[in-house]
Protein backbone atom coordinates (compact mmCIF):
# COMPACT_ATOMS: atom_id res chain seq x y z
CA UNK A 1 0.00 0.00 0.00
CA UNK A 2 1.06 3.40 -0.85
CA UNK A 3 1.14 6.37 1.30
CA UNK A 4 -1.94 7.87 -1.07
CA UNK A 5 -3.89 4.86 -0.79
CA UNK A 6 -3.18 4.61 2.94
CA UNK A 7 -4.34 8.42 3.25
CA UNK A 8 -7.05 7.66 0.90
CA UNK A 9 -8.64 4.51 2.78
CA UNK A 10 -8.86 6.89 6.19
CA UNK A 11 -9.51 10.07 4.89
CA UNK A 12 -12.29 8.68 2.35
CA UNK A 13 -13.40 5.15 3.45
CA UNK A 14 -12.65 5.43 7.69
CA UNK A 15 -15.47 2.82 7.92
CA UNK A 16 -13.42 0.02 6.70
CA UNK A 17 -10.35 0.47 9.06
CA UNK A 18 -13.34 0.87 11.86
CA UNK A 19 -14.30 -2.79 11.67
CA UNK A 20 -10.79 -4.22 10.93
CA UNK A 21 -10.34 -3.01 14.56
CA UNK A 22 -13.66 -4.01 15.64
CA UNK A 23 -16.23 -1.73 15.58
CA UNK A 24 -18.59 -4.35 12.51
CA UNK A 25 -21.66 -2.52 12.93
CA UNK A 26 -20.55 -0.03 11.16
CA UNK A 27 -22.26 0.92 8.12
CA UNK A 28 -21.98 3.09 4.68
CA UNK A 29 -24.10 5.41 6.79
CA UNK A 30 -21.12 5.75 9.65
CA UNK A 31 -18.50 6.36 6.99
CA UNK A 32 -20.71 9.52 5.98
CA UNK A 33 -20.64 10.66 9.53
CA UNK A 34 -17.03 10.09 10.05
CA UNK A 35 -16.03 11.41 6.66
CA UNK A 36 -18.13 15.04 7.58
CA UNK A 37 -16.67 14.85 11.03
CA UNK A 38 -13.11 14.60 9.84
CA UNK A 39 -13.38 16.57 6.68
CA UNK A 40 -16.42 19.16 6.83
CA UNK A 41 -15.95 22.49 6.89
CA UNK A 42 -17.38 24.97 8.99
CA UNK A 43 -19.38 24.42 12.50
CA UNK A 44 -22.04 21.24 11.58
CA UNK A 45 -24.55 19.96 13.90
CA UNK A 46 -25.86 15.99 13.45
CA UNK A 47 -28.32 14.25 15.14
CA UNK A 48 -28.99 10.90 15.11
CA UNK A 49 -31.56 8.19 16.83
CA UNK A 50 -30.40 7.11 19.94
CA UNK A 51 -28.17 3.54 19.56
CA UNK A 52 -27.03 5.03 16.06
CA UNK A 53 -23.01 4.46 16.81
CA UNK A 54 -22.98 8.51 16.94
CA UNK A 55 -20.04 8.19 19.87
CA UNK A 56 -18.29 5.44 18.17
CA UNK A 57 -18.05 7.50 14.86
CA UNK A 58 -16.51 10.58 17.52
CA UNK A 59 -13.86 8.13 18.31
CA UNK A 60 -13.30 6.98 15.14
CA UNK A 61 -12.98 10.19 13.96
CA UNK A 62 -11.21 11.57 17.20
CA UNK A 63 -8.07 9.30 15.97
CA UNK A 64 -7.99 9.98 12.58
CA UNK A 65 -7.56 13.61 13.16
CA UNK A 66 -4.56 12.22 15.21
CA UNK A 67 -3.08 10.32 12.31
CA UNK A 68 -4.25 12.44 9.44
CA UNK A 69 -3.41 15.90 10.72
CA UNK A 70 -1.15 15.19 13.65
CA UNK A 71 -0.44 18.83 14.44
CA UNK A 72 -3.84 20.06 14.81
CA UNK A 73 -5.38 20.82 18.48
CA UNK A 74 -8.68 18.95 18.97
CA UNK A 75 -10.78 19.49 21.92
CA UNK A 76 -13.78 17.12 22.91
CA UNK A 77 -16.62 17.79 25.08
CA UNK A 78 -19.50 16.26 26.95
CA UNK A 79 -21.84 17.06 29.77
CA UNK A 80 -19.71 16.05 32.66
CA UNK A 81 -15.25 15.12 33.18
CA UNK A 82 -17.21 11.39 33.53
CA UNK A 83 -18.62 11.20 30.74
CA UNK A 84 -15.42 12.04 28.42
CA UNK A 85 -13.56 9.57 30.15
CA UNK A 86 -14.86 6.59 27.96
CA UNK A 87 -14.46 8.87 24.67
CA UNK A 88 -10.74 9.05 25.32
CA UNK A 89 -10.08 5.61 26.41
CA UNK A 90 -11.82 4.27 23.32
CA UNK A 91 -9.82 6.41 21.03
CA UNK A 92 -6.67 5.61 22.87
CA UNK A 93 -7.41 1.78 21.79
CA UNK A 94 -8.03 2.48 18.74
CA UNK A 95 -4.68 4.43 17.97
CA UNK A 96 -2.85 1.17 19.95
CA UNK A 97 -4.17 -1.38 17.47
CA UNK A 98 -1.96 -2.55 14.88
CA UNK A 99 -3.96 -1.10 11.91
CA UNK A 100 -3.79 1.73 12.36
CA UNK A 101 -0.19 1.36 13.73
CA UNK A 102 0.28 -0.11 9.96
CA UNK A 103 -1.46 2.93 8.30
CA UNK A 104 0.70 5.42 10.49
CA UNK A 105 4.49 3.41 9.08
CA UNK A 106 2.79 3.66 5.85
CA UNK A 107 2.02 7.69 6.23
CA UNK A 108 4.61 8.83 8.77
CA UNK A 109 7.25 5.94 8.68
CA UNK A 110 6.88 5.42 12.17
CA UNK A 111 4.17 3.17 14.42
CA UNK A 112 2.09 5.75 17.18
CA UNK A 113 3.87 6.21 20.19
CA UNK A 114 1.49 8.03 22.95
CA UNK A 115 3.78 10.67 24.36
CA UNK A 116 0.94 11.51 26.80
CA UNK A 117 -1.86 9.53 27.75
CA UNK A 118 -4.16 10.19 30.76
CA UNK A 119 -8.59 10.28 30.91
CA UNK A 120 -8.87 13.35 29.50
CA UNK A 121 -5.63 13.64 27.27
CA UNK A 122 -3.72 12.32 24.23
CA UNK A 123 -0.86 13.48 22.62
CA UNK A 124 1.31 11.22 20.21
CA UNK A 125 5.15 11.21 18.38
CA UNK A 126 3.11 12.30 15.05
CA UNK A 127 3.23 16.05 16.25
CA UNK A 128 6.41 17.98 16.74
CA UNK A 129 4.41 20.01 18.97
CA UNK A 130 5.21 17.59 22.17
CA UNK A 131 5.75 20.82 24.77
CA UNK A 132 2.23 22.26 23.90
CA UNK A 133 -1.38 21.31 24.03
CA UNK A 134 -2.02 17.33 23.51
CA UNK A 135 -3.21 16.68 20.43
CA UNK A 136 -6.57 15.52 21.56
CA UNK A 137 -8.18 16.74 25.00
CA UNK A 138 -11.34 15.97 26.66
CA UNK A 139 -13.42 18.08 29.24
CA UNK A 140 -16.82 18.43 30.53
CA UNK A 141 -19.16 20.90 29.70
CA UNK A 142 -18.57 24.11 32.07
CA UNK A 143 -14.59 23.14 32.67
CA UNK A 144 -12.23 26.31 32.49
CA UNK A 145 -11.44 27.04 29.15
CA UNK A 146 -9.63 30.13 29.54
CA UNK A 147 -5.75 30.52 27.84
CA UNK A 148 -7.03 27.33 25.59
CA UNK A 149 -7.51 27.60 21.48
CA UNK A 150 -8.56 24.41 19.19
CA UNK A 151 -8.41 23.92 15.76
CA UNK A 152 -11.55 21.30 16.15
CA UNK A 153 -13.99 20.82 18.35
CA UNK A 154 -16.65 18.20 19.26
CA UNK A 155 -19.99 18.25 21.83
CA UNK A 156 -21.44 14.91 22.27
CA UNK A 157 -24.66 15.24 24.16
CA UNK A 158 -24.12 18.02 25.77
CA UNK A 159 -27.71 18.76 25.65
CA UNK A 160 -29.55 15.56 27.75
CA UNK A 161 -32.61 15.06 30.14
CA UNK A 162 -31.80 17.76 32.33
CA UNK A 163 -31.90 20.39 30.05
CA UNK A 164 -35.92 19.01 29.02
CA UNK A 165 -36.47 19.63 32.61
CA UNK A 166 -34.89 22.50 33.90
CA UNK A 167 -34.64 26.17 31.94
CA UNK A 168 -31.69 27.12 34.19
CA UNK A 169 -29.82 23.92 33.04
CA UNK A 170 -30.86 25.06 29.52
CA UNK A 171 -29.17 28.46 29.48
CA UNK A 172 -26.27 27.55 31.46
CA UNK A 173 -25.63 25.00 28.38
CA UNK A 174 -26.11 27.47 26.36
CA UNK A 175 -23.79 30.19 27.61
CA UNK A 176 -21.21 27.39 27.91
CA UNK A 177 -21.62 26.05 23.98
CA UNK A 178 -21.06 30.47 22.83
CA UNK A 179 -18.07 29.83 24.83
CA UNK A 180 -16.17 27.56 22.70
CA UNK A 181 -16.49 30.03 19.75
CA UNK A 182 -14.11 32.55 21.48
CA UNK A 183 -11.06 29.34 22.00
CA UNK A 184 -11.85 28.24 17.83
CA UNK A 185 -8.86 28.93 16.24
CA UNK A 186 -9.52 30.95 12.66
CA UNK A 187 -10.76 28.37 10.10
CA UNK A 188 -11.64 26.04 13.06
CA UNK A 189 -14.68 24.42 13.24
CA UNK A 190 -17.50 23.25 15.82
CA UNK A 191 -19.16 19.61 15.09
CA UNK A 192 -22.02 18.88 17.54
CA UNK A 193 -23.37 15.48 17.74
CA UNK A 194 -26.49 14.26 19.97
CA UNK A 195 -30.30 14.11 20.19
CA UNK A 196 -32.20 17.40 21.16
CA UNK A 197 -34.87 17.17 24.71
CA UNK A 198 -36.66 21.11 24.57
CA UNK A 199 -37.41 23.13 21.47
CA UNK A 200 -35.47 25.91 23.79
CA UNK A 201 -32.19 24.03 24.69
CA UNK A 202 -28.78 24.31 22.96
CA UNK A 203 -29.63 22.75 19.88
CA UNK A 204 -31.61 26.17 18.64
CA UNK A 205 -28.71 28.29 18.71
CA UNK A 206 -26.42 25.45 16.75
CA UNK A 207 -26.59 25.25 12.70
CA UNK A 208 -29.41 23.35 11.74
CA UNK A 209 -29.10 19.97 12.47
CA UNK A 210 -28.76 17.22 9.61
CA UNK A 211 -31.51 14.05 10.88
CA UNK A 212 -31.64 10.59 10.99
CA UNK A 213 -34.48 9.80 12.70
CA UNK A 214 -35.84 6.54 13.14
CA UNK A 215 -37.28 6.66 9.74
CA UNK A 216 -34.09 7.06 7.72
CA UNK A 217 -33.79 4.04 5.55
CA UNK A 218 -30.03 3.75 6.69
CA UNK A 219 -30.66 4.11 10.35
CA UNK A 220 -33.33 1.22 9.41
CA UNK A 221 -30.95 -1.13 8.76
CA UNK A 222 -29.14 -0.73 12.62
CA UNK A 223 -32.46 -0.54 14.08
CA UNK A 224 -34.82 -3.44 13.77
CA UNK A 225 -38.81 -2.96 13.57
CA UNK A 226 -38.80 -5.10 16.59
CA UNK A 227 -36.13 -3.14 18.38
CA UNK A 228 -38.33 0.26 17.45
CA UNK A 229 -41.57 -1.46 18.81
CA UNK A 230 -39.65 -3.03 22.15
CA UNK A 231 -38.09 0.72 22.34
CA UNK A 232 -41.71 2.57 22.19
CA UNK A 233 -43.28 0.66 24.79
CA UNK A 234 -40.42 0.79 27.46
CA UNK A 235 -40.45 4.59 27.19
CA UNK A 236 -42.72 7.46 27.81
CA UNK A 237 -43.75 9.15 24.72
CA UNK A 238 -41.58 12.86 25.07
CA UNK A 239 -38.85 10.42 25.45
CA UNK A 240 -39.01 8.14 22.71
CA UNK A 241 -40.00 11.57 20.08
CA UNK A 242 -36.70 12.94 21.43
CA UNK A 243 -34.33 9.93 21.31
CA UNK A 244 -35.70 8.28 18.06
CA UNK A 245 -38.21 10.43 16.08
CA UNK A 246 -35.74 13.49 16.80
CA UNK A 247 -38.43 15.81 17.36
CA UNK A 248 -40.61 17.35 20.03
CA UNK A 249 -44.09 16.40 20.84
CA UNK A 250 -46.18 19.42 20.57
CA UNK A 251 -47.00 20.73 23.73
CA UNK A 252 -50.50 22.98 23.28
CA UNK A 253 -52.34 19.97 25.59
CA UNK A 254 -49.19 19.98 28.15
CA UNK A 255 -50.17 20.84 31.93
CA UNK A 256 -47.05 21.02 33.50
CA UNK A 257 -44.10 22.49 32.43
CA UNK A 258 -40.54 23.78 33.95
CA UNK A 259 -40.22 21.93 37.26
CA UNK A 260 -38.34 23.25 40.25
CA UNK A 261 -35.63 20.79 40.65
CA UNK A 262 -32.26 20.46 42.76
CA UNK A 263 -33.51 21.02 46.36
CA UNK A 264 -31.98 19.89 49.41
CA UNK A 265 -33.17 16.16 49.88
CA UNK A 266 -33.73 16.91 53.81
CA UNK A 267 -36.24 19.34 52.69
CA UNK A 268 -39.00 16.03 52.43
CA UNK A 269 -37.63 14.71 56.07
CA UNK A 270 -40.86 14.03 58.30
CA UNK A 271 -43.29 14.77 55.63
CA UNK A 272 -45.41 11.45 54.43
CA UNK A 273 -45.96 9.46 51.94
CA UNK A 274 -47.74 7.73 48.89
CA UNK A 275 -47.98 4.52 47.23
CA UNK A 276 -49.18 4.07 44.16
CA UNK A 277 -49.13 0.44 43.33
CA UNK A 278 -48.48 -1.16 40.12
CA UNK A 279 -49.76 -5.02 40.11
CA UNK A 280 -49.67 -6.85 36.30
CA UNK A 281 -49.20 -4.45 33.31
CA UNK A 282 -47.88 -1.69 31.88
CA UNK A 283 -48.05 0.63 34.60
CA UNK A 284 -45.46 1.99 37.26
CA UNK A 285 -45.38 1.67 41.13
CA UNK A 286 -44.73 5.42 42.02
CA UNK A 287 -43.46 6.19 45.56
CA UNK A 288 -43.72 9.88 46.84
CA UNK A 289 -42.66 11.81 50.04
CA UNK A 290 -44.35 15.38 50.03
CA UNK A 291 -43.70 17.77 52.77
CA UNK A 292 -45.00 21.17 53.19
CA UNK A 293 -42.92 24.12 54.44
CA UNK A 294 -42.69 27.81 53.90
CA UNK A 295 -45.40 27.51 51.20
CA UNK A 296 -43.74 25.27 48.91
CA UNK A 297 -44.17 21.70 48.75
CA UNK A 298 -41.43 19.49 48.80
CA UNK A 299 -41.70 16.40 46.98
CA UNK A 300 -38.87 13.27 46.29
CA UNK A 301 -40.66 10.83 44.30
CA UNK A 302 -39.23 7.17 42.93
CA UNK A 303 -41.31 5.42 40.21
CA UNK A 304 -40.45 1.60 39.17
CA UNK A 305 -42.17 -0.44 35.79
CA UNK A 306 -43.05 -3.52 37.92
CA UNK A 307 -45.18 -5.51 40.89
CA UNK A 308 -45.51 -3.43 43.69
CA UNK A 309 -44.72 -6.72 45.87
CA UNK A 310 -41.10 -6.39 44.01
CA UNK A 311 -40.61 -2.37 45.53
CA UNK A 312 -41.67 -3.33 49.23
CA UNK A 313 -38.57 -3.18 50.34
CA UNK A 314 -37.02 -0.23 48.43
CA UNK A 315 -40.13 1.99 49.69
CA UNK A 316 -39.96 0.76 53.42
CA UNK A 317 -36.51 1.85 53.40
CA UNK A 318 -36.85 5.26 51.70
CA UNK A 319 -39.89 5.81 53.92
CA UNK A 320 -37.78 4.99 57.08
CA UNK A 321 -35.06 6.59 55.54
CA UNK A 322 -36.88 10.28 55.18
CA UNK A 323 -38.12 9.30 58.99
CA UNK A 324 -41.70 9.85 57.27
CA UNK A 325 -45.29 10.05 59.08
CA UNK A 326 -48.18 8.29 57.52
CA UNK A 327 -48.16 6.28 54.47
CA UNK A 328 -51.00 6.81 52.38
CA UNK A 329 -52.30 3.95 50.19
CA UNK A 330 -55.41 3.44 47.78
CA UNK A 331 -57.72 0.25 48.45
CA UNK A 332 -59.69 0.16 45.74
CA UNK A 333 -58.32 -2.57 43.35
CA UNK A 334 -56.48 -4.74 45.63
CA UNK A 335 -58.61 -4.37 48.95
CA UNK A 336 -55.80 -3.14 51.28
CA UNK A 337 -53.85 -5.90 50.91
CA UNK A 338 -50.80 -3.63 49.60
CA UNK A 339 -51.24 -1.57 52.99
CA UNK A 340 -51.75 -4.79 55.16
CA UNK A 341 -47.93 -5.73 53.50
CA UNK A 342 -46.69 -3.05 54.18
CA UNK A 343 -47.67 -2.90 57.76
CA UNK A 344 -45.40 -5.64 58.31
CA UNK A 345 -42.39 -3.84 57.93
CA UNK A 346 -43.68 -1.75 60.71
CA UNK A 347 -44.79 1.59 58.94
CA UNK A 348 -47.81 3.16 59.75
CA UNK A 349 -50.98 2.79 56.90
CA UNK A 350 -53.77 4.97 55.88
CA UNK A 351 -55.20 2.81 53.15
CA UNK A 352 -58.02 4.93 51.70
CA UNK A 353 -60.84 4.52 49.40
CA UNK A 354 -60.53 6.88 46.17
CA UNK A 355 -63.76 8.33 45.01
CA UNK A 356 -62.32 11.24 42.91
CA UNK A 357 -61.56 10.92 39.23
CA UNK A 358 -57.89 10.67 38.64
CA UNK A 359 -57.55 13.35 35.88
CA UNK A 360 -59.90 15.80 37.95
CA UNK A 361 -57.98 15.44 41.33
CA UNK A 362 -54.15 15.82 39.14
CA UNK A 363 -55.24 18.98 37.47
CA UNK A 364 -57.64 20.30 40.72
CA UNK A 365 -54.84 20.15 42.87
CA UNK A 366 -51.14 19.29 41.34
CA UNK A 367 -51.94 21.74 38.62
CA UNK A 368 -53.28 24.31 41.45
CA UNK A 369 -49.95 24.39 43.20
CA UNK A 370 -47.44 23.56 40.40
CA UNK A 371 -45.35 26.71 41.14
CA UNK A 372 -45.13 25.97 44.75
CA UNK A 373 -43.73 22.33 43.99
CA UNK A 374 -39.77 21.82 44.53
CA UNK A 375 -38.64 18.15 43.28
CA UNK A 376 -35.84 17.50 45.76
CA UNK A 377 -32.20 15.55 45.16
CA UNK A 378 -32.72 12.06 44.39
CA UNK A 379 -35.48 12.13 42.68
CA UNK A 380 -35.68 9.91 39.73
CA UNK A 381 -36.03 11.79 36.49
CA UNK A 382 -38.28 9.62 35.11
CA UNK A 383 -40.84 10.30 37.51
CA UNK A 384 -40.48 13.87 37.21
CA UNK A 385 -40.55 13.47 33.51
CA UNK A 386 -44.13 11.34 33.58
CA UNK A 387 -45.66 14.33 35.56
CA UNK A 388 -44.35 16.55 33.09
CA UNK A 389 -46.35 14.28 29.91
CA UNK A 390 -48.99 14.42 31.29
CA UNK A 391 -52.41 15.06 29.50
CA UNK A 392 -55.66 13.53 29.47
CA UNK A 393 -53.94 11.02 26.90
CA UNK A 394 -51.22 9.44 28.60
CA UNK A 395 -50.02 6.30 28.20
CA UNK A 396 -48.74 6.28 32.41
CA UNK A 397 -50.23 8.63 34.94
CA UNK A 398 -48.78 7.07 38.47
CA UNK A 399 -46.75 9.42 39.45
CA UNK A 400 -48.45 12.43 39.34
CA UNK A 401 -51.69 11.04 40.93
CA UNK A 402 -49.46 9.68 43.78
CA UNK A 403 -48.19 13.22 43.93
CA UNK A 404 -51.51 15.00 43.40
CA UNK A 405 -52.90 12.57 46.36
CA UNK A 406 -50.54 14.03 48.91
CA UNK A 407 -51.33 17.49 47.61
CA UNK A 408 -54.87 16.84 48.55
CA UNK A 409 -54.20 15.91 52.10
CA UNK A 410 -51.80 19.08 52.41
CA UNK A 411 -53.25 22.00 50.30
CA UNK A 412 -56.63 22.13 52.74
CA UNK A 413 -54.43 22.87 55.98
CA UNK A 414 -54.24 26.66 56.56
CA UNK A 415 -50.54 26.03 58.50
CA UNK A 416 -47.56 24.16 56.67
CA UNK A 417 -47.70 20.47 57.75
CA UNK A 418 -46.29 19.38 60.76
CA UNK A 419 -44.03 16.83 61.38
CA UNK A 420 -44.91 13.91 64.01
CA UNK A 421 -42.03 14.29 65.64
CA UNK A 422 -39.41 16.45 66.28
CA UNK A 423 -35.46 16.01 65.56
């Protein structure tokens, strides 16, 4: 092989050297996406259905730049340091396997020797450049950039589920991404990679995106009908449009939007508690703690896609754990038998019978007091996200009627709830 063809088979067909190392799902599709991640010019923005390879094609690509155009600065970014980590260990294998130590004694007449190599950095004997920058760094969204310039630059979901949830988390990402034009070197360029979660977060002020959904023929041929089908079911619907359809569902029937999240998770200690139980089916066991103080109600909530009998002992614990009053518990389908369970692990039961339609008591009182509502630390986002889908069409409505429940029982007292004890 000649040093062209060598040159040529990276630079033009990256896809092929990919799954001599070991990456074989790789497609004609991936070789477009490394090819424009290597080669493009200009800042580009690509999003692609969730299980798509997208991060695999950033490594790929990650160590070509390395080999290809050794003395170039790259820098690579993702929401947290943690989440780089695996980027840059993958890329480090790659540039340690022996075709691409082949391709480099073809190109440079030497094998890759990595000068530095740590979580977040790389740096090879391809660059003259060894006292500088590494040739490749990694850092998390909101690390200190300042006295640092790149000739390239990659995000990889730096927009996720927080940024659907929370508007602060949305700007913040935002102010970060304008950032990274100020440390582009001229004729640098930005290449953002990931799925989008708000029509407000960080992927409006990118260039527009270039999709492939779910529906792409090519992303067909990763994704199996089955896989799509097994996919919708396990997820709500806002998060299956966002990580597969690539799209937002519209949100003129949504009743709760922008949650409070991030309080203190003492906040909820010696409020009480819900269970809404889950038996065969589709639908979730949600577990709530609400407590009332200085207006605002203080919820931690836990929500789990299986038999209630499975979560007893998760829920006793978190109830104990939060040093909770009185559980509260729905008799209607099961006849108490739930609360009678639970009373063995010594908590103490109100097992009710509901009379109130479910839809009337969510938007009577949840809606009533949505901008009094603080989700606490620790709360799982799933449950905040099902609250946050709701509509009079939704698939799963647990959660927020196991919230709404314990707003009932609060929102009538005229003083903030008091605990049964005191610390």
């Amino acid at each position: 092989m000649t040093r062209e063809q060598a040159i040529h088979l990276l630079r033009d067909k990256p896809y092929k050297v990919a799954r001599a190392v070991g990456f074989t799902k790789l497609t004609e599709l991936h070789n477009e996406w490394i090819r424009m991640m290597v080669s493009s010019r200009g800042d580009r923005t690509l999003q692609g259905s969730r299980g798509t390879y997208k991060t695999t094609c950033d490594s790929v690509a990650l160590a070509n730049i390395i080999v290809l155009l050794p003395l170039k600065k790259t820098l690579f970014m993702r929401k947290t340091d943690s989440d780089v980590k695996e980027v840059i260990r993958q890329t480090s294998k790659i540039l340690q396997t022996e075709q691409y130590n082949a391709l480099s004694s073809i190109i440079h007449g030497k094998r890759i020797q990595l000068m530095t190599e740590s979580a977040t950095e790389i740096s090879t004997n391809l660059t003259s450049d060894i006292k500088g920058t590494s040739q490749l760094v990694g850092m998390g969204l909101g690390s200190s950039l300042t006295g640092k310039h790149f000739d390239f630059i990659f995000t990889d979901d730096i927009v996720n589920i927080k940024d659907r949830l929370s508007k602060a988390e949305r700007d913040r990402t935002k102010i970060l991404y304008q950032e990274l034009q100020n440390i582009k070197n001229r004729d640098g360029k930005i290449f953002n990679t990931g799925t989008p979660w708000h029509k407000d977060d960080c992927f409006s002020i990118m260039p527009e995106p270039i999709k492939y959904s779910i529906e792409h023929p090519q992303v067909k041929e990763i994704i199996s009908e089955d896989e799509i089908a097994k996919l919708k079911e396990s997820m709500l619907p806002s998060l299956f449009a966002a990580n597969y359809e690539l799209k937002h569902i519209a949100s003129e029937d949504v009743i709760f939007t922008e949650p409070k999240t991030g309080a203190d998770a003492s906040l909820v200690e010696q409020g009480i508690s819900h269970t809404d139980a889950a038996f065969y089916g589709e639908d979730y066991t949600a577990f709530t703690i609400c407590r009332k103080a200085g207006g605002k109600y203080y919820v931690f909530g836990k929500c789990w896609r299986k038999h209630v009998e499975e979560c007893y002992s998760e829920i006793a614990d978190l109830h104990n754990r939060f040093m909770c009053g009185k559980m509260h518990i729905e008799k209607n389908a099961d006849k108490g038998l739930v609360a009678r369970d639970l009373r063995k692990y010594g908590l103490s039961i109100n097992a009710y019978n509901e009379t109130m339609n479910k839809y009337i008591k969510i938007v009577t009182y949840l809606k009533n007091v949505w901008n009094d509502v603080v989700f606490v630390e620790g709360t799982d986002e799933e449950y905040i996200d099902m609250i946050c889908d709701f509509n009079d069409n939704a698939p799963h409505d647990d959660c927020p009627d196991s919230l709404a429940s314990l707003i009932r029982i609060l929102y009538n007292k005229s003083e903030d709830y008091q605990p049964l004890f005191i610390m």
